[in-house]
C-alpha atoms as a PDB file:
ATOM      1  CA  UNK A   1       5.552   9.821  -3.500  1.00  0.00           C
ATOM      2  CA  UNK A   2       4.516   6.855  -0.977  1.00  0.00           C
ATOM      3  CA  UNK A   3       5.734   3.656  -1.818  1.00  0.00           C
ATOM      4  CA  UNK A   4       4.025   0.283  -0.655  1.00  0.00           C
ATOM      5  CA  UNK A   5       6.149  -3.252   0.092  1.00  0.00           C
ATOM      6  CA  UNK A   6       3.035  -5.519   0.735  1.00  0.00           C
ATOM      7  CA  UNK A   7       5.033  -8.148   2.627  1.00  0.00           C
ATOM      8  CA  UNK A   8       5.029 -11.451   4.121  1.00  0.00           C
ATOM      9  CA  UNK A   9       7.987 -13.505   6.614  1.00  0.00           C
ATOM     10  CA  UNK A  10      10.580 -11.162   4.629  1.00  0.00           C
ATOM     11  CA  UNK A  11      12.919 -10.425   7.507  1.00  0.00           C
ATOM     12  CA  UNK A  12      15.913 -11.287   4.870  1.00  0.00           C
ATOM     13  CA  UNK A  13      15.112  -8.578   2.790  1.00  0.00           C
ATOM     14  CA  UNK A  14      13.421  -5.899   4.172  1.00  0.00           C
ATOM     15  CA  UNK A  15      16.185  -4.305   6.049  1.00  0.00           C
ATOM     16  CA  UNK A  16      18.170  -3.910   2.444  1.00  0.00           C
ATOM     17  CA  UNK A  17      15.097  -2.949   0.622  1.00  0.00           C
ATOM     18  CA  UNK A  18      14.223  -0.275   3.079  1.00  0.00           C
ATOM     19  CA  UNK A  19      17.588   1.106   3.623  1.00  0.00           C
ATOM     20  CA  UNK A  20      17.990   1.355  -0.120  1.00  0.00           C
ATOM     21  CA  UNK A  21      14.925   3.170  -0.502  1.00  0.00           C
ATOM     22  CA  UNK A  22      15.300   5.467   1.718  1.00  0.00           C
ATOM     23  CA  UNK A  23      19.534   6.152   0.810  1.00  0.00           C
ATOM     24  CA  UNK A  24      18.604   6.902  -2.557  1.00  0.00           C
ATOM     25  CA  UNK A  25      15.335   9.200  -1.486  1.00  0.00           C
ATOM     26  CA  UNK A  26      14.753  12.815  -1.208  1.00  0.00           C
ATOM     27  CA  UNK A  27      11.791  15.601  -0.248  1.00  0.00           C
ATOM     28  CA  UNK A  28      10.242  13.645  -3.124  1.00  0.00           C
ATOM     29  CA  UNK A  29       9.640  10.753  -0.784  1.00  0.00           C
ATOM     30  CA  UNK A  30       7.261  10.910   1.625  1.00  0.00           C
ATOM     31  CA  UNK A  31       7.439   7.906   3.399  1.00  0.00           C
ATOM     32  CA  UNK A  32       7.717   4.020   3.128  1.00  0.00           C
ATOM     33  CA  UNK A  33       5.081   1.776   4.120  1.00  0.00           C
ATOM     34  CA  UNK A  34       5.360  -2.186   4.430  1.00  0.00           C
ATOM     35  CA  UNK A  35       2.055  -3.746   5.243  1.00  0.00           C
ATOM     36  CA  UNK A  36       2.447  -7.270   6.532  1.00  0.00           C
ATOM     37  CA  UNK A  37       0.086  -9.657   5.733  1.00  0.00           C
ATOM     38  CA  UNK A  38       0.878 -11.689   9.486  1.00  0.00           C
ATOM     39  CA  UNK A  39       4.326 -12.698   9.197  1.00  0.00           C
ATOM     40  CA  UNK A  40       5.265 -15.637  11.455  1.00  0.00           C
ATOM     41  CA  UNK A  41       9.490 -13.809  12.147  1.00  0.00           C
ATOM     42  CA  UNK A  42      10.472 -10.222  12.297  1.00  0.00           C
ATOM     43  CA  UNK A  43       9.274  -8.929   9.134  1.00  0.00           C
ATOM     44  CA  UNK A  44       7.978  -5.955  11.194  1.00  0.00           C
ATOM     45  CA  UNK A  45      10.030  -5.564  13.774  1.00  0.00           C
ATOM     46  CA  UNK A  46      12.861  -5.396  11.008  1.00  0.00           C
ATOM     47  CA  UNK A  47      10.959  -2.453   8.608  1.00  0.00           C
ATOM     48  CA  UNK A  48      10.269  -0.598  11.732  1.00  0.00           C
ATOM     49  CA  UNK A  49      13.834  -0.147  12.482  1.00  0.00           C
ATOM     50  CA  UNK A  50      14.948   0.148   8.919  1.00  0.00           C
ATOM     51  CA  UNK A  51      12.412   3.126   9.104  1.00  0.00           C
ATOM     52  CA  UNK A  52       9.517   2.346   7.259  1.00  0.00           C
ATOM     53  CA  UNK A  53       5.612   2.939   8.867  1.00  0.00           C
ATOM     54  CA  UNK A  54       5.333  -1.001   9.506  1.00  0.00           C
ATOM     55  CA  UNK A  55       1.171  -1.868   9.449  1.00  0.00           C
ATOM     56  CA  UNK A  56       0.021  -5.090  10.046  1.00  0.00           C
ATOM     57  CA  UNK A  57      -3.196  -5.378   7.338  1.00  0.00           C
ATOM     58  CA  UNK A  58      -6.250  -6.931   8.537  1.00  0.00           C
ATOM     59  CA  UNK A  59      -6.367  -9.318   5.521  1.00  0.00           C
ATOM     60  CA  UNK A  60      -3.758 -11.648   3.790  1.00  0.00           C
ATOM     61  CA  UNK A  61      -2.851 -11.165  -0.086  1.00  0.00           C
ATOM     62  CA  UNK A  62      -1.585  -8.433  -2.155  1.00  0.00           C
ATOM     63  CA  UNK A  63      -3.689  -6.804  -3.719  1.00  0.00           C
ATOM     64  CA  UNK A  64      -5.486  -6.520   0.094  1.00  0.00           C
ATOM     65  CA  UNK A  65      -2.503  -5.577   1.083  1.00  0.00           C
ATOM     66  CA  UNK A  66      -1.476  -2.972  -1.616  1.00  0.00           C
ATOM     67  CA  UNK A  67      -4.882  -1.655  -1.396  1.00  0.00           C
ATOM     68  CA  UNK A  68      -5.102  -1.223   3.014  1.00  0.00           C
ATOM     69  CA  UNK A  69      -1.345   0.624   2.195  1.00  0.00           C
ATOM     70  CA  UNK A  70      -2.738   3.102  -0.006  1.00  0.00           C
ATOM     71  CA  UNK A  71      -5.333   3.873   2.485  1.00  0.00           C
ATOM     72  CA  UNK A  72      -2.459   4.666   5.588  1.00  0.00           C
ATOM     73  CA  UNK A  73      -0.924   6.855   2.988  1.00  0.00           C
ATOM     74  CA  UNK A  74       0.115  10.619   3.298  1.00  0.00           C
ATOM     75  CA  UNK A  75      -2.659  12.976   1.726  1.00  0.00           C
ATOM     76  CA  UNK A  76       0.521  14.874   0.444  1.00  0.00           C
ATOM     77  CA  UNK A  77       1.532  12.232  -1.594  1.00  0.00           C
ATOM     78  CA  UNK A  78       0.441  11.735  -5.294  1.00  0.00           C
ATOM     79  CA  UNK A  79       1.806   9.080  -6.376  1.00  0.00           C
ATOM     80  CA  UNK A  80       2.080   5.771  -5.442  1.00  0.00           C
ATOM     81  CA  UNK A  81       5.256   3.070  -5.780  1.00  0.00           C
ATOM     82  CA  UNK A  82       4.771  -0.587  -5.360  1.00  0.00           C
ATOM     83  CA  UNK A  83       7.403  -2.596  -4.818  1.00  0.00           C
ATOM     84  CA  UNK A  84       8.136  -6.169  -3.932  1.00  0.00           C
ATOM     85  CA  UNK A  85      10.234  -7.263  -1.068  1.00  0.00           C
ATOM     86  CA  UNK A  86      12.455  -9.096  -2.347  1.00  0.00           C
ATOM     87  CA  UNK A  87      13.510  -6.871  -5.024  1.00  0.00           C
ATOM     88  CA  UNK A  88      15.401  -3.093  -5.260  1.00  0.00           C
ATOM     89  CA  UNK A  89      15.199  -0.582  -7.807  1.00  0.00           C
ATOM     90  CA  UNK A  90      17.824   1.512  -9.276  1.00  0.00           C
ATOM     91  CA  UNK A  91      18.840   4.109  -6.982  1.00  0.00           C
ATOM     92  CA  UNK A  92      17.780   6.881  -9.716  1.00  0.00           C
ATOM     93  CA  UNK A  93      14.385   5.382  -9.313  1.00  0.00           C
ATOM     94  CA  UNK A  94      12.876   8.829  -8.066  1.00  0.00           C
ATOM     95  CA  UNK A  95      14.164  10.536 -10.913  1.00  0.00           C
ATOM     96  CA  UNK A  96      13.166   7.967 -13.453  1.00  0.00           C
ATOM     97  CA  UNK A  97       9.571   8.056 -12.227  1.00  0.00           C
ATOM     98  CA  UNK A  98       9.196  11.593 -12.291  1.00  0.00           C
ATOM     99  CA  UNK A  99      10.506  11.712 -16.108  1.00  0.00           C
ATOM    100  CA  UNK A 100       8.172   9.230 -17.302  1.00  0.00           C
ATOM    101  CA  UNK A 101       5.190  11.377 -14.866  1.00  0.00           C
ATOM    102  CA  UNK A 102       6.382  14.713 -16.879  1.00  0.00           C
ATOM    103  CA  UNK A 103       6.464  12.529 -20.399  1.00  0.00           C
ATOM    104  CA  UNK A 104       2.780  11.707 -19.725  1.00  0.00           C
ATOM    105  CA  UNK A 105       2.587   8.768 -18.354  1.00  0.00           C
ATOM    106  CA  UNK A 106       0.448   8.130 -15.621  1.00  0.00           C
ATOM    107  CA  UNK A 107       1.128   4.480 -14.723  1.00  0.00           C
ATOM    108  CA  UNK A 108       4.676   2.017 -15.523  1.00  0.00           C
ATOM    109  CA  UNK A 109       7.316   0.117 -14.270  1.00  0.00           C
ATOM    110  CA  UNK A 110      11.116  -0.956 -14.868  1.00  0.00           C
ATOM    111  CA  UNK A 111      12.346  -4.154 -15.942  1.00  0.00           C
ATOM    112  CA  UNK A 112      13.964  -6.456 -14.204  1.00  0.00           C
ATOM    113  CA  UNK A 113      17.237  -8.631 -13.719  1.00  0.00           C
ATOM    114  CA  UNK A 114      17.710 -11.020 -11.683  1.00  0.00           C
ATOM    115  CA  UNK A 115      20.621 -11.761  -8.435  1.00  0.00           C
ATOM    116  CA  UNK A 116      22.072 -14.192 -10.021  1.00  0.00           C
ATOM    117  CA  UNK A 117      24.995 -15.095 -12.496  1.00  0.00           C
ATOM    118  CA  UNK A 118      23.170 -17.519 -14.104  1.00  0.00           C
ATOM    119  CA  UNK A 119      23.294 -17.163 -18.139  1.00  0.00           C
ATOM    120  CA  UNK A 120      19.818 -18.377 -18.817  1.00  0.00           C
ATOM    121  CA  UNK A 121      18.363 -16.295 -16.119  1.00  0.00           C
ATOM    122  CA  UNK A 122      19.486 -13.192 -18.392  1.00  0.00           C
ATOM    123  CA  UNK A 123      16.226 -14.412 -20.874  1.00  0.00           C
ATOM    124  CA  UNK A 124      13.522 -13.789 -18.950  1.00  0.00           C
ATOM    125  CA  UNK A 125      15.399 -10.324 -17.980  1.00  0.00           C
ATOM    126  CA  UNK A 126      15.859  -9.615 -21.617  1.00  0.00           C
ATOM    127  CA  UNK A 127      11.608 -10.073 -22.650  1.00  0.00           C
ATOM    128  CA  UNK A 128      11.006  -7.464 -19.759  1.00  0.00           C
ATOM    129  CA  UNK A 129      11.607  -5.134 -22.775  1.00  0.00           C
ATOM    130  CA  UNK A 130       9.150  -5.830 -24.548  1.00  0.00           C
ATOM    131  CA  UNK A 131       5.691  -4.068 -24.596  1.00  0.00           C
ATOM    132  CA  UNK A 132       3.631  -6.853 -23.958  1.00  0.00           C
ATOM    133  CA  UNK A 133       1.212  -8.058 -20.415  1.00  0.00           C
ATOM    134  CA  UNK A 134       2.956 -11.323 -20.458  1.00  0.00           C
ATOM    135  CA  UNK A 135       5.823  -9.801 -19.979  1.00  0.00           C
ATOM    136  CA  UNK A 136       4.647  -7.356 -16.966  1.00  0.00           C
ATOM    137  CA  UNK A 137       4.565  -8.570 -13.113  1.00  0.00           C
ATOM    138  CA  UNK A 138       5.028  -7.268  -9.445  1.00  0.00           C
ATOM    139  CA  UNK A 139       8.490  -8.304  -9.684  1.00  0.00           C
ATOM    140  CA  UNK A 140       9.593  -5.232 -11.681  1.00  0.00           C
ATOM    141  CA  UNK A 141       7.820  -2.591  -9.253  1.00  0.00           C
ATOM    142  CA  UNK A 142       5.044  -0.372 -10.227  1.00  0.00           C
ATOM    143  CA  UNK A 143       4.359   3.562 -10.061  1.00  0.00           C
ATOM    144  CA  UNK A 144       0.653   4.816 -10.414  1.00  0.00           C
ATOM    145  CA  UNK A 145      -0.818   8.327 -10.016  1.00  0.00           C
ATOM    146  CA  UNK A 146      -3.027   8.652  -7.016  1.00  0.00           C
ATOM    147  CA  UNK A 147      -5.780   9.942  -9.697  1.00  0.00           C
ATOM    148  CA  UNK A 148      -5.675   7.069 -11.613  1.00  0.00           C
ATOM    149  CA  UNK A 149      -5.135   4.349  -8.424  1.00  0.00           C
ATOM    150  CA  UNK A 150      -8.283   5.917  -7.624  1.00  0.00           C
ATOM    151  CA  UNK A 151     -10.605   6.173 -10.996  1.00  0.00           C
ATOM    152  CA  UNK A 152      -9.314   2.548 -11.449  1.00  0.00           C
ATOM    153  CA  UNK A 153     -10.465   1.587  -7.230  1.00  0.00           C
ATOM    154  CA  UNK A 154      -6.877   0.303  -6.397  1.00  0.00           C
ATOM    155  CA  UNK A 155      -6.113  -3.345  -7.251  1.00  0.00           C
ATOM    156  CA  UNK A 156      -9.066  -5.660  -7.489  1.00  0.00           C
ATOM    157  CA  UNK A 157      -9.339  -7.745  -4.223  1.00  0.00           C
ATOM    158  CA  UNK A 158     -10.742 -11.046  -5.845  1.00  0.00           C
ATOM    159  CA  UNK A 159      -7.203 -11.559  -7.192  1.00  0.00           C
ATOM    160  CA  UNK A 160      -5.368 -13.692  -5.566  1.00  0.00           C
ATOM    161  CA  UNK A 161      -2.628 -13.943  -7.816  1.00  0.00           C
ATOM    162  CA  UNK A 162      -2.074 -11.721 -10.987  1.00  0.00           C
ATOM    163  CA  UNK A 163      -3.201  -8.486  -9.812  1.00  0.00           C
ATOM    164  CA  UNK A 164      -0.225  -6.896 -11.057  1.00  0.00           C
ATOM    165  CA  UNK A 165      -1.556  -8.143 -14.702  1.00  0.00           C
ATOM    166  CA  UNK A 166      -5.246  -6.603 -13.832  1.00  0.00           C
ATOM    167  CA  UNK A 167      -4.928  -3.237 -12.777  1.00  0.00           C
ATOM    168  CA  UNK A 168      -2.305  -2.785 -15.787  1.00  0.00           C
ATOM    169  CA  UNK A 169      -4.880  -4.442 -18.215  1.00  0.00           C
ATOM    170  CA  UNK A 170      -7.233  -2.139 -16.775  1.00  0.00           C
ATOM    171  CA  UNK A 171      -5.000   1.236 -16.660  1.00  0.00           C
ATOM    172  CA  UNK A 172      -4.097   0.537 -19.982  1.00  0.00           C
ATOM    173  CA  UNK A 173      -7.800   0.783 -21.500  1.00  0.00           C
ATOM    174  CA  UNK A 174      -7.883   4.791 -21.241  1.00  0.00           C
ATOM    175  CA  UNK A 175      -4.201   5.687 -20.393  1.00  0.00           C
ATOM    176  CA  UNK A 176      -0.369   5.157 -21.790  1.00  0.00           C
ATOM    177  CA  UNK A 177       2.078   3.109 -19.870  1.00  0.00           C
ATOM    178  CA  UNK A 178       5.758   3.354 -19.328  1.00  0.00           C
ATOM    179  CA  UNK A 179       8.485   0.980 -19.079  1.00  0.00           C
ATOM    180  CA  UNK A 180      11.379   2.718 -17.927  1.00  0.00           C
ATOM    181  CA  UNK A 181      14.816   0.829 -19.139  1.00  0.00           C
ATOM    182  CA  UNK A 182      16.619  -0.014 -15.977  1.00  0.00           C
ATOM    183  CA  UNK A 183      16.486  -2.267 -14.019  1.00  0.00           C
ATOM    184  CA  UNK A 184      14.842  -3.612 -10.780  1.00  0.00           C
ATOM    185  CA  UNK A 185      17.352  -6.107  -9.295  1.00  0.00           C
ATOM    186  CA  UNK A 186      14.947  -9.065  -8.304  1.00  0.00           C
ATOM    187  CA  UNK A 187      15.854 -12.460  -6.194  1.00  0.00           C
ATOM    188  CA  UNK A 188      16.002 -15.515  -8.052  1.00  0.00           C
ATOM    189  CA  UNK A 189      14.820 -17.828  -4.832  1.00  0.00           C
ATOM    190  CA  UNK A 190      11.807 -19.185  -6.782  1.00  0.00           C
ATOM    191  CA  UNK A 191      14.426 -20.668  -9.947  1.00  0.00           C
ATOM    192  CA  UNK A 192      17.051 -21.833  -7.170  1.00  0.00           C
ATOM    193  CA  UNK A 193      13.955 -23.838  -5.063  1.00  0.00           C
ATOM    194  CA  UNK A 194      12.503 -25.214  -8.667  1.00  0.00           C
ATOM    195  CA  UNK A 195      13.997 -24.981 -11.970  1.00  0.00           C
ATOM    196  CA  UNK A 196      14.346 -22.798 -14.821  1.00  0.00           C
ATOM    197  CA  UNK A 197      12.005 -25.218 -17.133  1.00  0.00           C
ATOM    198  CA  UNK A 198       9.823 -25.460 -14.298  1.00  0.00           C
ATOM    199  CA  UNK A 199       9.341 -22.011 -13.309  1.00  0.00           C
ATOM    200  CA  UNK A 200       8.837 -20.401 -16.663  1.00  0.00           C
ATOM    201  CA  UNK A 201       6.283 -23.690 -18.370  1.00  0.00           C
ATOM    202  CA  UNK A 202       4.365 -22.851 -14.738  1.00  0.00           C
ATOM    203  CA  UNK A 203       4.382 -19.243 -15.464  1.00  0.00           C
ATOM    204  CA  UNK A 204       2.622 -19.631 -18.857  1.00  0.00           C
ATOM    205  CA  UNK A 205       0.127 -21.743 -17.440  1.00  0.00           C
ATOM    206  CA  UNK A 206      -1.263 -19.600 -14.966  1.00  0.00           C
ATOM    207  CA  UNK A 207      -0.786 -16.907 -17.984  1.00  0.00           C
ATOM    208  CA  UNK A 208      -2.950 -18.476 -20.527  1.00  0.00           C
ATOM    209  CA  UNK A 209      -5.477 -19.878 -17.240  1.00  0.00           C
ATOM    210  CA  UNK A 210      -5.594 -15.621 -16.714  1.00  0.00           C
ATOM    211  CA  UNK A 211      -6.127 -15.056 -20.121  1.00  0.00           C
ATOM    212  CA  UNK A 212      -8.683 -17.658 -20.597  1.00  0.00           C
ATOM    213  CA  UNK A 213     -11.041 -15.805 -17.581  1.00  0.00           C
ATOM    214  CA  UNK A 214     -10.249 -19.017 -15.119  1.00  0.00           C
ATOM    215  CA  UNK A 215     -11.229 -18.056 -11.038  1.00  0.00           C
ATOM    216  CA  UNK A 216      -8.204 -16.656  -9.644  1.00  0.00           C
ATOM    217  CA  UNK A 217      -8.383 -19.049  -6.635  1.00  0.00           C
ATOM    218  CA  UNK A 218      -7.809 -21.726  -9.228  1.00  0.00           C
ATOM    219  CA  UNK A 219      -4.996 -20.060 -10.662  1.00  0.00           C
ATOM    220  CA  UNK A 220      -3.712 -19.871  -7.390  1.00  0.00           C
ATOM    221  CA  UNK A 221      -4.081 -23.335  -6.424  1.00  0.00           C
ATOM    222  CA  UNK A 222      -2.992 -24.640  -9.730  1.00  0.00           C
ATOM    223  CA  UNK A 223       0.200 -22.266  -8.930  1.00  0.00           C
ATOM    224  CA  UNK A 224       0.812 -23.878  -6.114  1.00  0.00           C
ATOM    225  CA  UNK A 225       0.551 -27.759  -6.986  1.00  0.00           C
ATOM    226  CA  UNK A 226       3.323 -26.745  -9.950  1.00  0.00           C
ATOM    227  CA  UNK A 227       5.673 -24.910  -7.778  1.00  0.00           C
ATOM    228  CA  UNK A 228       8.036 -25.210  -4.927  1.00  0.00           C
ATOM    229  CA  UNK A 229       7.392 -21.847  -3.134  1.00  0.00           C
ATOM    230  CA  UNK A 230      10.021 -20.038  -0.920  1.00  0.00           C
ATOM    231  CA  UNK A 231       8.125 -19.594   2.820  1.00  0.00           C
ATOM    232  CA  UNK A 232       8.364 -16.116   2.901  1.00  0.00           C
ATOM    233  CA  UNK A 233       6.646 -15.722  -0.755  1.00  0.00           C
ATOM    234  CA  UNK A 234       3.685 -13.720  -0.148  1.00  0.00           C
END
């Protein structure tokens, strides 16, 4: 397994992350890769001495950014784990991921919960449950076969937000998909700079703007204008 932390100015988090990763790893893991999409602080600097292969990608945005990973990847490796900065995974993750790759399943992801003590926060947690693509996102990592990453061409570029939402959309034509119960452990930053109101009336927006077949640049400038956005938010 190679996993991929597309990143951007995440020198709070990337030490933990990486560290955490790597703690709870074994021969299974074959290496971590953060691809920066041209941090302005030590985002780098940081993952390189945490011990992740630190790339700086040629182009900004996720899904570029997921996508140049994938190609600095191992040829060992066959499966690929995406996983968000800001967020860490249960330490069985390994384990978990290679169950749900023996049960069949090709593609998936945990839910979530979030860093924070906050009562209503524990709803949007709760929904992760539930088989449904509104409730999917980055936040709560995702594993993909390298078969499938490639039959499917990695995540589509034009995306500049929702990507996560695409390539699942599109997995999900031809194969099954897994959501493991445990949790990823995600940072609440984006409820504590806005509000929970705010956040989650935003989020359905941009959802039914997806759904609707809007351009994703207007998604993502329509994101924008409704949200507060932490600087190191890639």
């Amino acid at each position: 397994m190679s996993i991929v932390i597309p990143a951007l100015n995440e020198e709070e988090y990337v030490n933990k992350l990486i560290q955490h990763l790597i703690e709870h790893g074994d021969e299974r893991l074959q290496e971590v890769i953060l691809i920066d999409g041209g941090s302005a602080d030590q985002t780098l600097t940081f993952a390189k001495e945490a011990g992740a292969k630190a790339l700086l990608s040629p182009e900004r945005g996720r899904a570029k950014q997921m996508n140049y990973g994938v190609k600095n990847v191992s040829p060992q490796s066959d499966v690929y784990y995406f996983v968000h900065a800001d967020s860490l995974p249960p330490a069985s993750y390994l384990d978990d991921i290679e169950a749900s790759l023996l049960e069949g399943y090709p593609i998936g992801c945990f839910r979530f919960k979030f860093n924070s003590p906050k009562t209503i926060l524990k709803i949007n947690s709760y929904f992760t449950r539930f088989d449904k693509i509104m409730f999917r996102g980055g936040d709560q990592s995702l594993f993909i076969t390298r078969k499938l990453h490639h039959q499917l061409g990695g995540f589509c570029e034009r995306h500049v937000v929702m990507e996560d939402y695409d390539i699942i959309t599109r997995a999900r034509k031809t194969k099954p998909f897994k959501i493991i119960p445990k949790d990823v452990l995600v940072s609440a930053r984006k409820y504590d700079e806005n509000s929970w109101l705010r956040v989650n009336v935003s989020n359905l927006i941009i959802f039914k703007m997806y759904e609707w077949g809007y351009p994703t640049q207007k998604l993502w400038e329509t994101y924008k204008k409704l949200l507060k956005h932490p600087k190191s938010e890639a």
